[in-house]
PDB file of N, CA and C in Angstrom:
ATOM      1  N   UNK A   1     -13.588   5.318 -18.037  1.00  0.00           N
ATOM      2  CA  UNK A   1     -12.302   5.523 -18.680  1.00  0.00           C
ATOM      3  C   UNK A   1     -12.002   7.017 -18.777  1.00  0.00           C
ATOM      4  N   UNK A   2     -10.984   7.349 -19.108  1.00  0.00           N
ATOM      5  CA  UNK A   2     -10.568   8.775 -18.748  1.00  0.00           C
ATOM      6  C   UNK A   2      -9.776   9.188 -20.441  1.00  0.00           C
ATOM      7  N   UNK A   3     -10.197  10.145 -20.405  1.00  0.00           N
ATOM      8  CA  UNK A   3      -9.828  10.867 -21.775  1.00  0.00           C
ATOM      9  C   UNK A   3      -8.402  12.000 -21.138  1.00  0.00           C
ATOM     10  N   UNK A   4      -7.813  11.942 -22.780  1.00  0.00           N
ATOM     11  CA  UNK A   4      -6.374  12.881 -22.675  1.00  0.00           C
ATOM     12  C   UNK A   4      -6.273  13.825 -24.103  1.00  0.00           C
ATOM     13  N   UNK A   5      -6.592  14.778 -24.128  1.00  0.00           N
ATOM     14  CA  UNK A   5      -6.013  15.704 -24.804  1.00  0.00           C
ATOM     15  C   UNK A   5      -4.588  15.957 -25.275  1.00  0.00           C
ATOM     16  N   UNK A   6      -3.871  16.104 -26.469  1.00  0.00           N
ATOM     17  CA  UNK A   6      -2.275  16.167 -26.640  1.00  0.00           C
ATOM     18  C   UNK A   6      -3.004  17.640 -27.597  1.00  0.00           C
ATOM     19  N   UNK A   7      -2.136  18.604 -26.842  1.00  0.00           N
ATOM     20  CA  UNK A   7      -1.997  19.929 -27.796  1.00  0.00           C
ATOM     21  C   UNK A   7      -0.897  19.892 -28.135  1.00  0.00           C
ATOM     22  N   UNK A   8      -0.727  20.919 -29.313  1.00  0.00           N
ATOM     23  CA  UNK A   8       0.561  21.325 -30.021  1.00  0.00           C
ATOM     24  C   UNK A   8       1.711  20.257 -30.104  1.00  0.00           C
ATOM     25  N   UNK A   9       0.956  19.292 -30.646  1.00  0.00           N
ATOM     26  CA  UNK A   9       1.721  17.960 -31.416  1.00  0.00           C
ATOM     27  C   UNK A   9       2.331  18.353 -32.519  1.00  0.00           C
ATOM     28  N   UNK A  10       3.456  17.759 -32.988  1.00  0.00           N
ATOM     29  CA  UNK A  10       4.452  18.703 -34.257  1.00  0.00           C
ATOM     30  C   UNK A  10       3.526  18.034 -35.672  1.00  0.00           C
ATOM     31  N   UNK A  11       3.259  18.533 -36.476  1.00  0.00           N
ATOM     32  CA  UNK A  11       2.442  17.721 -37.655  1.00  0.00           C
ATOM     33  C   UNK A  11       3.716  16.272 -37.696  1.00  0.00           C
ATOM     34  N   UNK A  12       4.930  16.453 -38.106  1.00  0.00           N
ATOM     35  CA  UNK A  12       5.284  15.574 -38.742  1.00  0.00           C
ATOM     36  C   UNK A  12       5.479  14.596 -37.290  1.00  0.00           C
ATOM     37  N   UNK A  13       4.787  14.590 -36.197  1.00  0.00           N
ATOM     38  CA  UNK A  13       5.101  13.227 -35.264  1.00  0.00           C
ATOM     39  C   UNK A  13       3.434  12.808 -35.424  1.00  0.00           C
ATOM     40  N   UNK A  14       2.295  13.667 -35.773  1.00  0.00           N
ATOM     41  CA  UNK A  14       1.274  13.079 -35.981  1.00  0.00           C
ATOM     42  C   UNK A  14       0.993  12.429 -37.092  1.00  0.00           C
ATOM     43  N   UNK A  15       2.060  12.990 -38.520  1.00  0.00           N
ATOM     44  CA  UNK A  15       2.160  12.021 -39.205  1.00  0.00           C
ATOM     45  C   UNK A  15       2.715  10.777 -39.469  1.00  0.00           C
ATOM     46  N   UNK A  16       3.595  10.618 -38.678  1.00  0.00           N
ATOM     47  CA  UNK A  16       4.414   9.633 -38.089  1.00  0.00           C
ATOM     48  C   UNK A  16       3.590   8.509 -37.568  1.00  0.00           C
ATOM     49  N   UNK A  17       3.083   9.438 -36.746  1.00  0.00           N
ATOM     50  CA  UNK A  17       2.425   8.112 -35.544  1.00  0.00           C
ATOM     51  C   UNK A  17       1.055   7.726 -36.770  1.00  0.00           C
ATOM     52  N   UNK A  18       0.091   8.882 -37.712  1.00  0.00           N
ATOM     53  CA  UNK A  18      -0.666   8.054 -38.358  1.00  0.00           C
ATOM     54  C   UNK A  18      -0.118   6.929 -39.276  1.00  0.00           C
ATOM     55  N   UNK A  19       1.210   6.959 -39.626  1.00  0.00           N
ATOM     56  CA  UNK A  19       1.495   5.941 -40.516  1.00  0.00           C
ATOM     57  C   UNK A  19       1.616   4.550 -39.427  1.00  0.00           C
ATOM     58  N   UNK A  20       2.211   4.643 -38.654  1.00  0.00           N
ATOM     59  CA  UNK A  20       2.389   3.884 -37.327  1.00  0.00           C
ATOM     60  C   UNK A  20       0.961   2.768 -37.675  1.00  0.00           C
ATOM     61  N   UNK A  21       0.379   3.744 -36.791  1.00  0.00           N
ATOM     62  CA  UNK A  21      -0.656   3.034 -36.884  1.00  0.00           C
ATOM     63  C   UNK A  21      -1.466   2.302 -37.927  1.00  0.00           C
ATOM     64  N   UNK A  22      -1.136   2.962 -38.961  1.00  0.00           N
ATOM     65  CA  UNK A  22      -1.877   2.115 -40.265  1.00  0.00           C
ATOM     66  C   UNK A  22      -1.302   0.886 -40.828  1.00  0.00           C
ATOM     67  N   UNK A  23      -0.032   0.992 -40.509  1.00  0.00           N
ATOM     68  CA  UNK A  23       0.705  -0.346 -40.764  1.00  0.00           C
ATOM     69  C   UNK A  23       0.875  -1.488 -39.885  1.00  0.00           C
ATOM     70  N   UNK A  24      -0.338  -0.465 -38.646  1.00  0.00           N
ATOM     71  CA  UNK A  24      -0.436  -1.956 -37.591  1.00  0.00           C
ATOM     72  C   UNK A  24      -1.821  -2.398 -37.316  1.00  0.00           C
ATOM     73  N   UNK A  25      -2.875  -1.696 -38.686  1.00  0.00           N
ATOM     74  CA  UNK A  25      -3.889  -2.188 -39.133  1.00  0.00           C
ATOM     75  C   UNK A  25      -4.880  -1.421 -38.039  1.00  0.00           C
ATOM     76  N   UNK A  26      -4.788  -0.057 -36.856  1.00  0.00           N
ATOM     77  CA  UNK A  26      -5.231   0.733 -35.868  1.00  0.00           C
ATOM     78  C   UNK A  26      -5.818   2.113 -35.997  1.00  0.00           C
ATOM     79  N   UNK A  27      -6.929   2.307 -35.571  1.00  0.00           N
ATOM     80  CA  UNK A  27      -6.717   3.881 -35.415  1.00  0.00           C
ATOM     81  C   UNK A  27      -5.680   4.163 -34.581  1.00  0.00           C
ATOM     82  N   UNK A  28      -5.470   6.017 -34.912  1.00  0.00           N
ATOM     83  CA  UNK A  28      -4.295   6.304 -34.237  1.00  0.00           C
ATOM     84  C   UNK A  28      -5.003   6.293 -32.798  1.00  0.00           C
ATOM     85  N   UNK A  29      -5.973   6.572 -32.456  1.00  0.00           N
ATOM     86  CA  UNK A  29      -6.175   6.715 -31.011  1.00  0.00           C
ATOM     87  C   UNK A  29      -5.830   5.349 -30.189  1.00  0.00           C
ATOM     88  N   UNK A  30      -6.431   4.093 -30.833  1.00  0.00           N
ATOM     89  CA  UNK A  30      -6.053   3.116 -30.402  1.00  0.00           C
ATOM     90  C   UNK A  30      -4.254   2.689 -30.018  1.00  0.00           C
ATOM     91  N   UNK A  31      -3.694   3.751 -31.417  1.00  0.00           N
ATOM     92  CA  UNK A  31      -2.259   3.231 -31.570  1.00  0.00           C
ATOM     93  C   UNK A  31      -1.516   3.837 -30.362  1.00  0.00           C
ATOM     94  N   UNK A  32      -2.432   5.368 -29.791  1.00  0.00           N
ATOM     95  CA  UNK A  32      -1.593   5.970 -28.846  1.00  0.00           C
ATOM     96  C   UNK A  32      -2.262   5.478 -27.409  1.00  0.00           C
ATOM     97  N   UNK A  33      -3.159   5.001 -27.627  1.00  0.00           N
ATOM     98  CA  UNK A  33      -3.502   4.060 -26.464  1.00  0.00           C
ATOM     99  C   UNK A  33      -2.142   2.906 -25.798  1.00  0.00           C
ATOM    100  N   UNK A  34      -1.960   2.024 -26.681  1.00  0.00           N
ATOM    101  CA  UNK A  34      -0.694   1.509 -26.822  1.00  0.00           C
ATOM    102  C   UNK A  34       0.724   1.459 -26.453  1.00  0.00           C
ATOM    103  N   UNK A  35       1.269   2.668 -26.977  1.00  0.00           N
ATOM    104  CA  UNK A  35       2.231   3.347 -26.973  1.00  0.00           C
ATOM    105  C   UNK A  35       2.419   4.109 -25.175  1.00  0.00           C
ATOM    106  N   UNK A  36       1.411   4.563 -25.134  1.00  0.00           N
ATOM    107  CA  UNK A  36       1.052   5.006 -23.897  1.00  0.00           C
ATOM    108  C   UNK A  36       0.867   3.930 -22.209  1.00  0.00           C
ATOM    109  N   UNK A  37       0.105   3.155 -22.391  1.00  0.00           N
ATOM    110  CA  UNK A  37       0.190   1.789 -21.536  1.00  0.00           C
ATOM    111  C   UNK A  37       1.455   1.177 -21.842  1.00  0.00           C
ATOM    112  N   UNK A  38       2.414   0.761 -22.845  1.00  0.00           N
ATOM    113  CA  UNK A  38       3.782   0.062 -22.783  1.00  0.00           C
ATOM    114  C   UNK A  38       4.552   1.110 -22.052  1.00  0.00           C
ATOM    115  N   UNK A  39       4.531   2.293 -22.257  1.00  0.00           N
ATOM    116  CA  UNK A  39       5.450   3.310 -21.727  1.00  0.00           C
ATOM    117  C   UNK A  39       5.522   3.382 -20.138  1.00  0.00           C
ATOM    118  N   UNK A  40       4.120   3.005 -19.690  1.00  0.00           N
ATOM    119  CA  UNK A  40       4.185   3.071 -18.369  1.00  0.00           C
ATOM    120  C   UNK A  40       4.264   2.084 -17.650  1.00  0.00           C
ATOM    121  N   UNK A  41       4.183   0.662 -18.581  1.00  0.00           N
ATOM    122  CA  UNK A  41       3.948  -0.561 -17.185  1.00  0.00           C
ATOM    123  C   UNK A  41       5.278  -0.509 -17.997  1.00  0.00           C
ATOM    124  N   UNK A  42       6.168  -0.573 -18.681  1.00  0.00           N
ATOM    125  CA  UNK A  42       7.772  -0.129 -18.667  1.00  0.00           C
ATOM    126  C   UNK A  42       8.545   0.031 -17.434  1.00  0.00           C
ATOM    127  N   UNK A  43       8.003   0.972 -16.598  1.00  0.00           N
ATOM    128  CA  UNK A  43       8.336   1.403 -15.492  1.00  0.00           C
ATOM    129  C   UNK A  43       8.519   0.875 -14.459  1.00  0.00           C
ATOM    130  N   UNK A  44       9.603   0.588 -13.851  1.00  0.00           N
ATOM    131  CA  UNK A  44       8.974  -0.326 -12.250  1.00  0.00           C
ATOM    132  C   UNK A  44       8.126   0.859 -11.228  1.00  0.00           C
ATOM    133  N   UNK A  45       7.665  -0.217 -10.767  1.00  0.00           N
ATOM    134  CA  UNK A  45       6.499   0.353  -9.869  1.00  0.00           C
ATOM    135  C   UNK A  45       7.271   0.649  -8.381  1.00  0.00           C
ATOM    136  N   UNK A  46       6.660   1.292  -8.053  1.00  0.00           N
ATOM    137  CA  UNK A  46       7.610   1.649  -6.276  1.00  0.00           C
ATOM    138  C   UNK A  46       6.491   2.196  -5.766  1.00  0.00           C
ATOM    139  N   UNK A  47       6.475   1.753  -4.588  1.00  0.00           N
ATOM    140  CA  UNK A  47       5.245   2.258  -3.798  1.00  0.00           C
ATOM    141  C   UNK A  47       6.411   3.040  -1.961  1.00  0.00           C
ATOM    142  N   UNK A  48       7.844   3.131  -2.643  1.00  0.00           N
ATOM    143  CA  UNK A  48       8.649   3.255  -1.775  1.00  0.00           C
ATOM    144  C   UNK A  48       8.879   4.699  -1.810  1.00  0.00           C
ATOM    145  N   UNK A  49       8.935   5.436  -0.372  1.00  0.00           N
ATOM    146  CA  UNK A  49       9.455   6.987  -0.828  1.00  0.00           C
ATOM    147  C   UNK A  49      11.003   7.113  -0.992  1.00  0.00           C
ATOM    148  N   UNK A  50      11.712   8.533  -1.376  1.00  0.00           N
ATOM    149  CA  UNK A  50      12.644   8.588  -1.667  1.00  0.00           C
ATOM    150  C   UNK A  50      13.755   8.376  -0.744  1.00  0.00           C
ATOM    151  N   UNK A  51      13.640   8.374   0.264  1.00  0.00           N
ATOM    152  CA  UNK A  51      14.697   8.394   1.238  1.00  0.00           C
ATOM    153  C   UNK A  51      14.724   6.754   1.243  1.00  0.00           C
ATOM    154  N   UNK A  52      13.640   6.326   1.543  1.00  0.00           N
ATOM    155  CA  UNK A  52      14.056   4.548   1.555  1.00  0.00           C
ATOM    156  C   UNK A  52      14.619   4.172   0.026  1.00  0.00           C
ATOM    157  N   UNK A  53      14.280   4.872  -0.856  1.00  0.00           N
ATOM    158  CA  UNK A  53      15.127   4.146  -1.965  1.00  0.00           C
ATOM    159  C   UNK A  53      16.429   4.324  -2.012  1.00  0.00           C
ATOM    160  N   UNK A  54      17.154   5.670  -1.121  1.00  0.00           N
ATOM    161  CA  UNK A  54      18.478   6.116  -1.309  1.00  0.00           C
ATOM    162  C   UNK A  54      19.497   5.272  -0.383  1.00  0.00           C
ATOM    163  N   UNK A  55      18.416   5.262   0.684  1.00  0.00           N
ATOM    164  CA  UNK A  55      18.737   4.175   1.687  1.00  0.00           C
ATOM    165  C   UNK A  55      19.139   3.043   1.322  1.00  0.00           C
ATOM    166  N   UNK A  56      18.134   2.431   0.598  1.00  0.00           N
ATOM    167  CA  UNK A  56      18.403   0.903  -0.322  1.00  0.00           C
ATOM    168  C   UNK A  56      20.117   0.758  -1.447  1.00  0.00           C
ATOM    169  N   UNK A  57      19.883   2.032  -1.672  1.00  0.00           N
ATOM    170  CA  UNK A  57      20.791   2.336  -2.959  1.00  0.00           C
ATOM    171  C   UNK A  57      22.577   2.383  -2.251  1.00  0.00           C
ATOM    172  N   UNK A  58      22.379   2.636  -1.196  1.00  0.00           N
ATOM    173  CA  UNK A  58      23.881   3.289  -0.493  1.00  0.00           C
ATOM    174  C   UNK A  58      24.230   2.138   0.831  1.00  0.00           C
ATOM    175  N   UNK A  59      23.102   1.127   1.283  1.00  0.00           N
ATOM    176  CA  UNK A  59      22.905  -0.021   2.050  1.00  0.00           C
ATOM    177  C   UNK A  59      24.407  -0.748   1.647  1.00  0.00           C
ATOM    178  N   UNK A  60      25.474  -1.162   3.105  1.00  0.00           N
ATOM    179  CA  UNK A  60      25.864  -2.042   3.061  1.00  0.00           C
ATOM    180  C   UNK A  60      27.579  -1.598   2.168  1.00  0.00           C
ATOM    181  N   UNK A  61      27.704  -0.084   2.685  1.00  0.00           N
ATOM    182  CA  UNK A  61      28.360   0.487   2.213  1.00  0.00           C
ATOM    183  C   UNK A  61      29.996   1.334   3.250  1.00  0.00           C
ATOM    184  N   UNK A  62      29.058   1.239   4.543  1.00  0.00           N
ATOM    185  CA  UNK A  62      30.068   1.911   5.794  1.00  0.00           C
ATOM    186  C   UNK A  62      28.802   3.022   6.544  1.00  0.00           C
ATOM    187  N   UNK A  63      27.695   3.262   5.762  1.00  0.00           N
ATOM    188  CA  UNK A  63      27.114   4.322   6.535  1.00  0.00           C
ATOM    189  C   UNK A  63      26.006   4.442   7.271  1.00  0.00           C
ATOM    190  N   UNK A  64      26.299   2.926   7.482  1.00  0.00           N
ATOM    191  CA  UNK A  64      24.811   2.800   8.563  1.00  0.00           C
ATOM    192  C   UNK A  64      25.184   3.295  10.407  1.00  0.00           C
ATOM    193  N   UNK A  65      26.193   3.318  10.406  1.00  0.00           N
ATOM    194  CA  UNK A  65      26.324   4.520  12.116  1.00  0.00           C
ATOM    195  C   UNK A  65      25.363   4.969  11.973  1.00  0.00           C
ATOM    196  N   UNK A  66      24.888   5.300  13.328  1.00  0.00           N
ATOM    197  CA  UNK A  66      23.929   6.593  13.431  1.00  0.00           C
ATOM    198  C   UNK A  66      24.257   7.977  13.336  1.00  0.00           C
ATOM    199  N   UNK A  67      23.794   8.754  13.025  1.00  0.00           N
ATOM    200  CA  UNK A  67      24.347  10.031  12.947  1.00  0.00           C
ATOM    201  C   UNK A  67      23.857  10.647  14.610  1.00  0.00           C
ATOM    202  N   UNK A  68      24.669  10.829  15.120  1.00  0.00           N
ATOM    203  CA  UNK A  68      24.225  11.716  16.688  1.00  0.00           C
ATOM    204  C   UNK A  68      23.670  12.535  16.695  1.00  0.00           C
ATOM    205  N   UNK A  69      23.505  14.172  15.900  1.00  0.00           N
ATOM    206  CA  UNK A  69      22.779  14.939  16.080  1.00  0.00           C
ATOM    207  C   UNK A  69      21.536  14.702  15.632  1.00  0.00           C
ATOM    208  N   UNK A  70      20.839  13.881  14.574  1.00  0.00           N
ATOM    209  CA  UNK A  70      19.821  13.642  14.731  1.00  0.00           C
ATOM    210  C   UNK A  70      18.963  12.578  15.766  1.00  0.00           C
ATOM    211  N   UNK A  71      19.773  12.274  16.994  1.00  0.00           N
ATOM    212  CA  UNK A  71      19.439  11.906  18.193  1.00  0.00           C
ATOM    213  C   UNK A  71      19.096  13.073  19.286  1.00  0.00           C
ATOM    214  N   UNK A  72      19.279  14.352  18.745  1.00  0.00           N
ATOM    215  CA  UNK A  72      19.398  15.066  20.035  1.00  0.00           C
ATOM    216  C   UNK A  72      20.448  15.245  20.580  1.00  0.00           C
ATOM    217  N   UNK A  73      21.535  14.865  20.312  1.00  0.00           N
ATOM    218  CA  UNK A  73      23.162  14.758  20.943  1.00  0.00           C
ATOM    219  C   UNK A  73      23.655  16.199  20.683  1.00  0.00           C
ATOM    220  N   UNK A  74      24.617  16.887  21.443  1.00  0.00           N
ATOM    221  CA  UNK A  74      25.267  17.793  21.220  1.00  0.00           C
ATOM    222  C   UNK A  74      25.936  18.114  19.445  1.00  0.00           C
ATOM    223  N   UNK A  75      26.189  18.973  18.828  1.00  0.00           N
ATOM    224  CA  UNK A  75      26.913  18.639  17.737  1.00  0.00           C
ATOM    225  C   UNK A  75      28.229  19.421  17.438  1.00  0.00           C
ATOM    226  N   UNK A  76      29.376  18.601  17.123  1.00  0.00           N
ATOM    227  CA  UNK A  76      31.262  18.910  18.006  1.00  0.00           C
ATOM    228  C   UNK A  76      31.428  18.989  16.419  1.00  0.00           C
ATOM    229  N   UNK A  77      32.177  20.234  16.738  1.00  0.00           N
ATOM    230  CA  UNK A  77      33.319  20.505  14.980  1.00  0.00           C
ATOM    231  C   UNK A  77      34.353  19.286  15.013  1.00  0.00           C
ATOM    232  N   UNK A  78      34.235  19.005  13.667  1.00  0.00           N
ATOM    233  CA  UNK A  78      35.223  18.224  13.358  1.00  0.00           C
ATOM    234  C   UNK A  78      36.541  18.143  13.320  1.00  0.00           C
ATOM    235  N   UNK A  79      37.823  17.185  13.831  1.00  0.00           N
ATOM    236  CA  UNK A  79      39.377  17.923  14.498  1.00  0.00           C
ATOM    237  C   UNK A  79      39.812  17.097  12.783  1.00  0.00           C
ATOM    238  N   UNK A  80      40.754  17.297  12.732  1.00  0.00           N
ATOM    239  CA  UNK A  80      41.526  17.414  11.701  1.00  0.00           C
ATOM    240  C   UNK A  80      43.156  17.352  12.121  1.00  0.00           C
ATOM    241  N   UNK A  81      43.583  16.093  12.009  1.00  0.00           N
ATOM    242  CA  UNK A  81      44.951  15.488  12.447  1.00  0.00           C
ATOM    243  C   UNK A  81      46.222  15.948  11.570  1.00  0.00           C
ATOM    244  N   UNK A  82      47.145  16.111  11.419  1.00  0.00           N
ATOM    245  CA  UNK A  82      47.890  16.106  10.518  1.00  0.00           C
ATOM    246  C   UNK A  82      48.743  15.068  10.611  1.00  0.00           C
TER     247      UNK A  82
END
């Protein structure tokens, strides 16, 4: 198991959290044990990098063309109609 150090905790959130805990019958270490594991399986998990999530996020929108210059294609200024 792996140990965590918290420096320069404000007194009144360590007193906080000791009342916390006493009214849930815990040491505080146990209580920030707790607090700490809900906080993180909270989280969804992604084992996805960022570009596939932006990808996912903007999917099904108009912008799946390919972009040409990242083919290697020449790359042409854009004309502008009036």
């Amino acid at each position: 198991m792996a140990q965590l150090v918290v420096r320069n905790l404000e007194d009144d959130v360590k007193e906080r959290l000791r009342q916390r805990a006493r009214r849930r019958g815990r040491s505080m270490e146990d209580e920030v044990r707790d607090i700490l594991r809900t906080a993180v399986l909270a989280e969804p998990k992604s084992n996805e990098g960022l570009g596939t999530r932006i990808r996912k996020r903007f999917a099904g929108i108009g912008l799946e063309e390919p972009i040409p210059e990242l083919r290697g294609e020449e790359v042409r200024p854009a004309i502008f109609r009036r």
